[in-house]
Protein backbone atom coordinates (compact mmCIF):
# COMPACT_ATOMS: atom_id res chain seq x y z
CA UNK A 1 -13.99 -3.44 -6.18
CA UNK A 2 -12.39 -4.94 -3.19
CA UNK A 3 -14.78 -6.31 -0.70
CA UNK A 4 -13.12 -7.49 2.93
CA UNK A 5 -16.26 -8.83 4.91
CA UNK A 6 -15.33 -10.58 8.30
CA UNK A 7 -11.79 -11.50 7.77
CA UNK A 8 -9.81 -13.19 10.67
CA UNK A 9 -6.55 -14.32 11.07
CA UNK A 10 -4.89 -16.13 14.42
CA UNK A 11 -1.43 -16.39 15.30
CA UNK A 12 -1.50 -19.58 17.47
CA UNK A 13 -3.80 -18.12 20.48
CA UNK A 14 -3.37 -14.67 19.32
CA UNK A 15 -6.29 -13.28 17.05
CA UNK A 16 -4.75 -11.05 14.81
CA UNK A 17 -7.31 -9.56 13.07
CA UNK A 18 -10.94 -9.79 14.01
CA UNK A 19 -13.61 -9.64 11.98
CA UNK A 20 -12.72 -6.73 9.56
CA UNK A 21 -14.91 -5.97 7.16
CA UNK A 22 -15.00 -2.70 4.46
CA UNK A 23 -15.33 -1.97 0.39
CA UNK A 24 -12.65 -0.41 -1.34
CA UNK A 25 -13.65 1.35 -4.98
CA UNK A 26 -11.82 0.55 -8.21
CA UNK A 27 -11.06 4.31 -8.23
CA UNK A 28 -9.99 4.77 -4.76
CA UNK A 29 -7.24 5.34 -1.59
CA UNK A 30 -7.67 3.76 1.44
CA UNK A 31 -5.14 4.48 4.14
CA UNK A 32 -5.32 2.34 7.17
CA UNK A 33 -4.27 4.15 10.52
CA UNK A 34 -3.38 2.20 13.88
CA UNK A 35 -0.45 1.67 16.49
CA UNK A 36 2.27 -0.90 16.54
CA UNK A 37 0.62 -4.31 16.98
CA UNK A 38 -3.24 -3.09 15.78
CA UNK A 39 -3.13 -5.39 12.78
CA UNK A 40 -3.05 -3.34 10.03
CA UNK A 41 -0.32 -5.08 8.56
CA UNK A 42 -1.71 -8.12 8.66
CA UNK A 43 -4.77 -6.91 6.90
CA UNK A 44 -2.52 -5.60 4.17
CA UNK A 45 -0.49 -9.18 3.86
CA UNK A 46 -4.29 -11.08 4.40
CA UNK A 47 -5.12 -9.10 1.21
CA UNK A 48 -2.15 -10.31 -0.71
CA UNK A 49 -2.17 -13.89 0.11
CA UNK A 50 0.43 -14.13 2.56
CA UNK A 51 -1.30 -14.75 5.38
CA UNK A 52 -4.53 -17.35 5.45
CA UNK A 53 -7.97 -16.13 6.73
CA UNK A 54 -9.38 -18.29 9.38
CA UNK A 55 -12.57 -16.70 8.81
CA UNK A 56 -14.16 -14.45 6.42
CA UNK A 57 -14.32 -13.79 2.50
CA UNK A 58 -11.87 -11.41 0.48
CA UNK A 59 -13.17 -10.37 -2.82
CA UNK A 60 -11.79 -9.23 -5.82
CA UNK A 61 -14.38 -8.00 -7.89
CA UNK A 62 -16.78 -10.77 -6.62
CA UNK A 63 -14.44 -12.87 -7.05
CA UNK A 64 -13.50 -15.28 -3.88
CA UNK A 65 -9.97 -15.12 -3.38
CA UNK A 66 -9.32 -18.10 -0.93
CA UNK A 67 -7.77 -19.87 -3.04
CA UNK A 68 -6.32 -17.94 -5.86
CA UNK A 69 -2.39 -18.28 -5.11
CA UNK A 70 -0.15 -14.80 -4.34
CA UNK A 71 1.38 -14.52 -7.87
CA UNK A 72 -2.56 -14.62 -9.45
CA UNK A 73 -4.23 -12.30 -7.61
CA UNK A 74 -2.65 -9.10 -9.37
CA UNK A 75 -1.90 -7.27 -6.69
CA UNK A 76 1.38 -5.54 -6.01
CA UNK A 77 3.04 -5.01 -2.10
CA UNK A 78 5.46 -2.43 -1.94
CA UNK A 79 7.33 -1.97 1.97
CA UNK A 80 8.77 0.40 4.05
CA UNK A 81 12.23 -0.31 2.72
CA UNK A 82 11.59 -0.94 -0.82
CA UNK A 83 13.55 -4.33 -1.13
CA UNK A 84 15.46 -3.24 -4.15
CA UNK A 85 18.04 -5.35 -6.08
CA UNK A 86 21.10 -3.62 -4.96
CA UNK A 87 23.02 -5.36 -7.87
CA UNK A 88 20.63 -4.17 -10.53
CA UNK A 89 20.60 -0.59 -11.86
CA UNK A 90 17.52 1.68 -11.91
CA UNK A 91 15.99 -0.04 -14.97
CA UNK A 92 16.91 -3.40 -14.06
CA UNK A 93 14.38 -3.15 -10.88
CA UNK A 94 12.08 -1.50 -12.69
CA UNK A 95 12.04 -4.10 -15.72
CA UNK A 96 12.32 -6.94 -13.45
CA UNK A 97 8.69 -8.11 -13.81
CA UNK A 98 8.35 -6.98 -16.90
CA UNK A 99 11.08 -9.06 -18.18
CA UNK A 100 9.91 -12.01 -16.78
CA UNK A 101 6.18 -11.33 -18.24
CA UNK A 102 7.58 -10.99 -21.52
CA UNK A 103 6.44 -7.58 -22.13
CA UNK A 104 7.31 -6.34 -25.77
CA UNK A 105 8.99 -2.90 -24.90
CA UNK A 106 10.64 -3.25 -22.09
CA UNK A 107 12.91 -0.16 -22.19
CA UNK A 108 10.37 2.14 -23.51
CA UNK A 109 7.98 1.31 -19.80
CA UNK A 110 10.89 1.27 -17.71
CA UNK A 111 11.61 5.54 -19.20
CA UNK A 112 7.74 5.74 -19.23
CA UNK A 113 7.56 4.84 -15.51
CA UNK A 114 10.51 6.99 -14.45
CA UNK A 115 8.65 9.81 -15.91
CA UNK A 116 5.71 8.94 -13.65
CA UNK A 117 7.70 8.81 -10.75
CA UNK A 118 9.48 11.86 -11.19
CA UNK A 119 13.20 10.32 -12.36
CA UNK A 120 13.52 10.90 -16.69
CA UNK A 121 16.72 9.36 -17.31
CA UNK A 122 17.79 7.55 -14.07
CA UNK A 123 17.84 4.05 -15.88
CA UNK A 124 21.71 3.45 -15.67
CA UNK A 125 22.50 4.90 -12.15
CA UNK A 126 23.24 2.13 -9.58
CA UNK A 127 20.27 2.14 -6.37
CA UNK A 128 22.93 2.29 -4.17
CA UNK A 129 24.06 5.59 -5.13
CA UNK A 130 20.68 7.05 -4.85
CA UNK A 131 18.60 9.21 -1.87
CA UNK A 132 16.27 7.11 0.02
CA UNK A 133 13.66 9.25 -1.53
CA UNK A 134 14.94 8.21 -4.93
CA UNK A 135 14.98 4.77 -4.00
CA UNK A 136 11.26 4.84 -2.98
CA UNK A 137 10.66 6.57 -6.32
CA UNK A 138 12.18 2.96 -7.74
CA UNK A 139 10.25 0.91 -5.88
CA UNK A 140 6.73 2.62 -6.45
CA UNK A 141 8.05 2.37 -10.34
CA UNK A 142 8.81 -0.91 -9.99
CA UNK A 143 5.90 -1.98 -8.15
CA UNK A 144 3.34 -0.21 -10.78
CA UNK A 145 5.24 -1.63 -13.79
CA UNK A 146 3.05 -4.70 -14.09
CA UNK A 147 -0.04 -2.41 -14.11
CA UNK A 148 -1.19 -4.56 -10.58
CA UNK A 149 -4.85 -4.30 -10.23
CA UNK A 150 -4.39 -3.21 -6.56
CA UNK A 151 -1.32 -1.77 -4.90
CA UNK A 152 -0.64 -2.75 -1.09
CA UNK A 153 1.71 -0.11 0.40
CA UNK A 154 3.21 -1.15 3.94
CA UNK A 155 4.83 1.80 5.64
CA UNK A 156 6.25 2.87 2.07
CA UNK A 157 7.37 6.66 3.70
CA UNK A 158 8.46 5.70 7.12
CA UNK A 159 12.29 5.59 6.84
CA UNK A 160 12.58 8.94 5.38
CA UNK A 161 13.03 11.84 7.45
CA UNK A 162 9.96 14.38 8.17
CA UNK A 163 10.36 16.69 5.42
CA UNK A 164 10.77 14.08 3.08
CA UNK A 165 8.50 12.53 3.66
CA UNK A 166 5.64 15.48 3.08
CA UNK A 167 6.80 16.04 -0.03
CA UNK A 168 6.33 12.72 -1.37
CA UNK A 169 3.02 11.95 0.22
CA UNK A 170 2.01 14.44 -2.34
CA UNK A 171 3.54 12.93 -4.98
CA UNK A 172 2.33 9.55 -4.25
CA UNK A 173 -1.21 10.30 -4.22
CA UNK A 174 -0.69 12.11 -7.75
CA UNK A 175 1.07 9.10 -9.30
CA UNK A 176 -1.70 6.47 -7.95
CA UNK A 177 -4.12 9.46 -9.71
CA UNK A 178 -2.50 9.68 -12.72
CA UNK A 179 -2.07 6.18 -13.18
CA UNK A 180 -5.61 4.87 -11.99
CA UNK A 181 -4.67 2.34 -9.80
CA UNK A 182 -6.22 1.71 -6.49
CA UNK A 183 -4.20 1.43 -3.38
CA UNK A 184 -4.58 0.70 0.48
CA UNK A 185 -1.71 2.49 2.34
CA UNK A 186 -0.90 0.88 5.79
CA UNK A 187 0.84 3.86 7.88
CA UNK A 188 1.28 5.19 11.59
CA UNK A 189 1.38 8.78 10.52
CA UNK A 190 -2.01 10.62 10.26
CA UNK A 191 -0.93 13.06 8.50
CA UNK A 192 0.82 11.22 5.50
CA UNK A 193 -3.22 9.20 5.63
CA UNK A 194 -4.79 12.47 4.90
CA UNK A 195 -2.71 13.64 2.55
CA UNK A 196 -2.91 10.25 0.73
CA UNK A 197 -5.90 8.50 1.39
CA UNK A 198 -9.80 9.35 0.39
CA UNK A 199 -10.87 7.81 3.69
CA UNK A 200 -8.61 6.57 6.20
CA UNK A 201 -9.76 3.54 8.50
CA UNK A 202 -8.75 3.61 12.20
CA UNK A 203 -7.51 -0.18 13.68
CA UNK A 204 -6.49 -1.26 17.23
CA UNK A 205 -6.43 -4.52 18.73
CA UNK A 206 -7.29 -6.29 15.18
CA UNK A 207 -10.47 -4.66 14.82
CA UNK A 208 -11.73 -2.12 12.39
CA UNK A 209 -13.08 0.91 14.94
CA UNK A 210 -14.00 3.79 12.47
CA UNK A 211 -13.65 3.87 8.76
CA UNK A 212 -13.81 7.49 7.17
CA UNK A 213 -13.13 10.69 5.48
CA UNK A 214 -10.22 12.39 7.28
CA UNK A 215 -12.73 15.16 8.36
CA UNK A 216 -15.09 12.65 9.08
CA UNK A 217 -13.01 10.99 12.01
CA UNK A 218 -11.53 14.59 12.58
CA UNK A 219 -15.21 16.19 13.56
CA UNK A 220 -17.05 12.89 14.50
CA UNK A 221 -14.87 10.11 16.19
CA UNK A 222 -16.82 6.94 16.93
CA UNK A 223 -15.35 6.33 19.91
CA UNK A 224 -12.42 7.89 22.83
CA UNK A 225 -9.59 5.52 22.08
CA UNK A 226 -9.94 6.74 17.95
CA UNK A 227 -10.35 10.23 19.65
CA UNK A 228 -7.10 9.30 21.52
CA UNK A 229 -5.06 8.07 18.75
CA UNK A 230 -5.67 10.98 16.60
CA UNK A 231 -4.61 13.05 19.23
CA UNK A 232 -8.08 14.78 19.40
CA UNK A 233 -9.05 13.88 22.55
């Protein structure tokens, strides 16, 4: 379990997030809602490592991750652009960390992961030549190929056009199923959160205002400007 309790971080003057707190299950989605600039981000890089709390605890199955460095915690970020290795083919990103962990069948996860991600056989075609849906594919196969303990997605879906992007919502909440692994998704779009998430947590202004079922904040918004931003009110 992931437990956030009172996490703050400050840019110079600016607070950027303010006293967030919130559980996330070892079985579970969390999609985390909020406009340009509410922090929701910076919760999702505050969970990684990147970015030091100035206040607060974030644990890791009650274990105090203050000081555990990025590359211990287990966790894997995937962005909105992927960040693939344009010289490296399909199964070179995918391998990449498992390479350099030494796993003992490389080749054999890289085609198991592909199959996960819907792409059998892709290993030798170059990333450049592929749709930006396929190159999302990649990177979700790439990111899940160390088997992270938590997955921190930042806007994976938002450079893909509409259509696109409903389609593999879908598929993204059936790979984090079929593969077990728990996930916080950081997005703007509330209806890629419902799709995705099993509760969705509404931010503005580097607070936490409503955390939530999607029918939950649907029928019973805790407040106008959550009522606003769903575009309920």
């Amino acid at each position: 379990m992931l437990e956030v309790s009172g996490a703050r971080v400050r840019f110079d003057a600016k607070i950027a997030l303010d006293d967030v707190s919130f559980e996330l299950r070892n079985d579970e989605i969390l999609g985390i809602l909020g406009p340009s600039g509410s922090g929701k981000s910076t919760l999702l890089r505050a969970i990684a490592g990147l970015e030091p709390l100035v206040a607060g605890r974030i644990l890791w199955q009650n274990e105090d991750l203050r000081d555990v460095p990025v590359h211990k915690r287990g966790f894997a970020l995937m962005f909105q652009d992927g960040q693939l290795f344009p010289h490296r083919d399909v199964a070179g990103n995918v391998g990449y960390a498992l390479r350099i962990a030494r796993h003992p069948a490389v080749e054999a996860r890289v085609a198991e992961l592909l199959e996960v991600v819907g792409l059998p056989g892709f290993e030798k075609r170059r990333v450049t030549e592929l749709s930006g849906g396929e190159q999302q594919r990649v990177a979700l196969a790439r990111a899940l190929a160390a088997e992270p303990r938590l997955l921190l997605l930042d806007e994976p879906l938002s450079s893909l056009d509409r259509e696109l992007r409903e389609r593999l919502a879908v598929d993204l909440r059936e790979i984090l199923r079929s593969t077990g692994t728990p996930a916080i998704l950081v997005t703007h779009d509330h209806d890629e959160a419902a799709v995705i998430a099993d509760r969705i947590g509404v931010m503005d202004e580097g607070r936490m205002l409503q955390l939530g079922t999607a029918k939950q904040l649907r029928d019973n918004p805790a407040s106008d400007r959550v009522a606003r931003f769903l575009g309920i009110a």
